[in-house]
Protein backbone atom coordinates (compact mmCIF):
# COMPACT_ATOMS: atom_id res chain seq x y z
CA UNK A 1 6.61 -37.25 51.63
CA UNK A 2 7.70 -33.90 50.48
CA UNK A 3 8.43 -34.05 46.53
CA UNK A 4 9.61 -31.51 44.41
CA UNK A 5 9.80 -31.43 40.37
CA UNK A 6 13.34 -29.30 39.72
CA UNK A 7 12.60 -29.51 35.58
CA UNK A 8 9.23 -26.88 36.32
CA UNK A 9 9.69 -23.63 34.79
CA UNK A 10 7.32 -21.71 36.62
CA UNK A 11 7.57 -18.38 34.18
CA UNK A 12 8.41 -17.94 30.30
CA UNK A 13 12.37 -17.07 29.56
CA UNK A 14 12.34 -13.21 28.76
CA UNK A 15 13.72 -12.56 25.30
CA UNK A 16 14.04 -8.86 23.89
CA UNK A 17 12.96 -11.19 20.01
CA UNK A 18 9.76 -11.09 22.05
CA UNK A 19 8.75 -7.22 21.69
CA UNK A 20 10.74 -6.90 18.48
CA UNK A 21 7.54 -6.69 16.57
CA UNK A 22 7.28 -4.26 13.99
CA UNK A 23 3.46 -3.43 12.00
CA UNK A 24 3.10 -1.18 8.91
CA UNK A 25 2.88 2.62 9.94
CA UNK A 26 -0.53 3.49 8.44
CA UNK A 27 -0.93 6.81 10.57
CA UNK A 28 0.91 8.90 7.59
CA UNK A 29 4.22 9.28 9.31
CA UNK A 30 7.86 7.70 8.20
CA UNK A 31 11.03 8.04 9.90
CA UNK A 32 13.00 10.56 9.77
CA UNK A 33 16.33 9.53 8.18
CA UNK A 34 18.03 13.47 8.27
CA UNK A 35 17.30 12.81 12.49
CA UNK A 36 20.07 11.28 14.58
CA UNK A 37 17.07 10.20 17.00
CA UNK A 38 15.62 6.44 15.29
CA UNK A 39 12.38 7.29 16.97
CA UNK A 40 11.90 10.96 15.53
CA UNK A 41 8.87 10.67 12.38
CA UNK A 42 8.17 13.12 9.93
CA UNK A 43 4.72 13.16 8.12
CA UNK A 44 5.08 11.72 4.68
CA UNK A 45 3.41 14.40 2.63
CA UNK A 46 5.60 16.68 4.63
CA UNK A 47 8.84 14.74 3.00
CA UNK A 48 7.39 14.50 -0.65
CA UNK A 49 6.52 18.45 -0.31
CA UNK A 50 10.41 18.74 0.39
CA UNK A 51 11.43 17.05 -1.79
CA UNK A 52 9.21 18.84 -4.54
CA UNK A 53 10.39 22.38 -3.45
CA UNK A 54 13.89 20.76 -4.05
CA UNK A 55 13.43 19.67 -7.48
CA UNK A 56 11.88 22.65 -8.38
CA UNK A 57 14.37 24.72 -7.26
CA UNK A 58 16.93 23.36 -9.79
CA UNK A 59 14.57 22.27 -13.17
CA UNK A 60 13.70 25.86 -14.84
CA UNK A 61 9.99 25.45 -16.42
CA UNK A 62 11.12 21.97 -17.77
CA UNK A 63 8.64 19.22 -16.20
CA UNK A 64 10.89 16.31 -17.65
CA UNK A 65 13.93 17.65 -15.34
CA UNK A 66 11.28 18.75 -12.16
CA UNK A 67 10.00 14.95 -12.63
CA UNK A 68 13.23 13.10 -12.98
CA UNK A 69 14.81 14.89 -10.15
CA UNK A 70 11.62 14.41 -7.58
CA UNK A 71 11.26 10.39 -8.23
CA UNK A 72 15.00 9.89 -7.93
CA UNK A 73 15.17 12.03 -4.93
CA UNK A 74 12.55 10.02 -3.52
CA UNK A 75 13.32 6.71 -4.15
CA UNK A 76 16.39 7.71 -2.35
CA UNK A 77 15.10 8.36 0.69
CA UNK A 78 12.42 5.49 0.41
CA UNK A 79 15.66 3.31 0.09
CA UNK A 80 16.71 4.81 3.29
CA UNK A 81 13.41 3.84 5.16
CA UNK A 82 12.71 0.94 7.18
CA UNK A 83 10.84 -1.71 5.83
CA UNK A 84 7.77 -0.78 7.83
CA UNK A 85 7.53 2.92 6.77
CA UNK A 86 7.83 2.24 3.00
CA UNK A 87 4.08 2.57 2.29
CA UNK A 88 2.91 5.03 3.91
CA UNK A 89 5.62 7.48 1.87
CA UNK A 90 4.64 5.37 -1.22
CA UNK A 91 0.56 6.11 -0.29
CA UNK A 92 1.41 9.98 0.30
CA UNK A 93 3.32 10.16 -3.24
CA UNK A 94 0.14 7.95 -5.05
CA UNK A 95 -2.44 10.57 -3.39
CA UNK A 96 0.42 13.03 -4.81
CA UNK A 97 -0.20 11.90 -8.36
CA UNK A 98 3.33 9.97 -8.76
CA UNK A 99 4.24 6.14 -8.52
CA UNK A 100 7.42 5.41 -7.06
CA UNK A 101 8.53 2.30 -8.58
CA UNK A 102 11.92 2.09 -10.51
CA UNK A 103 9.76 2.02 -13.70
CA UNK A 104 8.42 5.46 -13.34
CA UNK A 105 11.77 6.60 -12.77
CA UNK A 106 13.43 5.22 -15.60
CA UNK A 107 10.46 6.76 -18.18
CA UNK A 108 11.28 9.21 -16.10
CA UNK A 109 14.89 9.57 -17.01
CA UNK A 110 14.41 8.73 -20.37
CA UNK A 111 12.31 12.13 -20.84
CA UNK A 112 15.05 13.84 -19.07
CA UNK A 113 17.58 12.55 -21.75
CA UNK A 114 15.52 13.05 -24.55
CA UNK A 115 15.11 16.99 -23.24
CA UNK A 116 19.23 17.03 -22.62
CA UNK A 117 19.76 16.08 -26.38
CA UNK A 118 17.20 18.49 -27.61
CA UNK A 119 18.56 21.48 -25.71
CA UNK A 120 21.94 20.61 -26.88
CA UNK A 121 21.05 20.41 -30.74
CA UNK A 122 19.07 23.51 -30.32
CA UNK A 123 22.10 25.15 -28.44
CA UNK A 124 19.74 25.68 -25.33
């Protein structure tokens, strides 16, 4: 007698939610959001040393302007990252000497505004 069970599946159903896996990035590199390409990374120091040559274009000698400018410029484009890049820009600014948390940039802003109202009683 020749049987055969029809309800075998003899291999697994192929689903792309299979490889969809994503791991932390902990080789120093986040994505590069200014890149049309998804896949094209940019070291994160390299990123936070942009972004400091940018706010330090624009601040005079004032650190409360330089620092206000680089943690909201940051946070910006840590917004912009995916989910699994986020630390490894947030490990590059902490070995910078900065925090970026909404915190720091709010102290940070405060010091900017307290500077703004100085320089305009002073007439700066």
């Amino acid at each position: 007698m020749n049987t055969q069970n029809v309800n075998v599946k003899t291999a697994a159903p192929e689903s792309s939610e299979r490889w969809k896996t994503t791991y932390l990035r902990t080789d120093g590199f986040v994505r590069n959001i200014h890149s049309s390409n998804p896949f094209d990374v940019v070291r994160a120091d390299v990123v936070l040393l942009r972004l400091e040559k940018q706010a330090h274009r624009s601040c005079g000698v004032h650190y409360e302007i330089y620092n206000a400018r680089l943690l909201a410029s940051a946070l910006d484009y840590l917004a912009q990252l995916p989910l699994k890049d986020r630390p490894a820009l947030m490990g590059a600014a902490a070995k910078r000497g900065y925090m970026l948390t909404h915190t720091e940039e709010q102290h940070a802003q405060e010091d900017y505004d307290n500077l703004m109202s100085e320089m305009a009683q002073y007439g700066c």
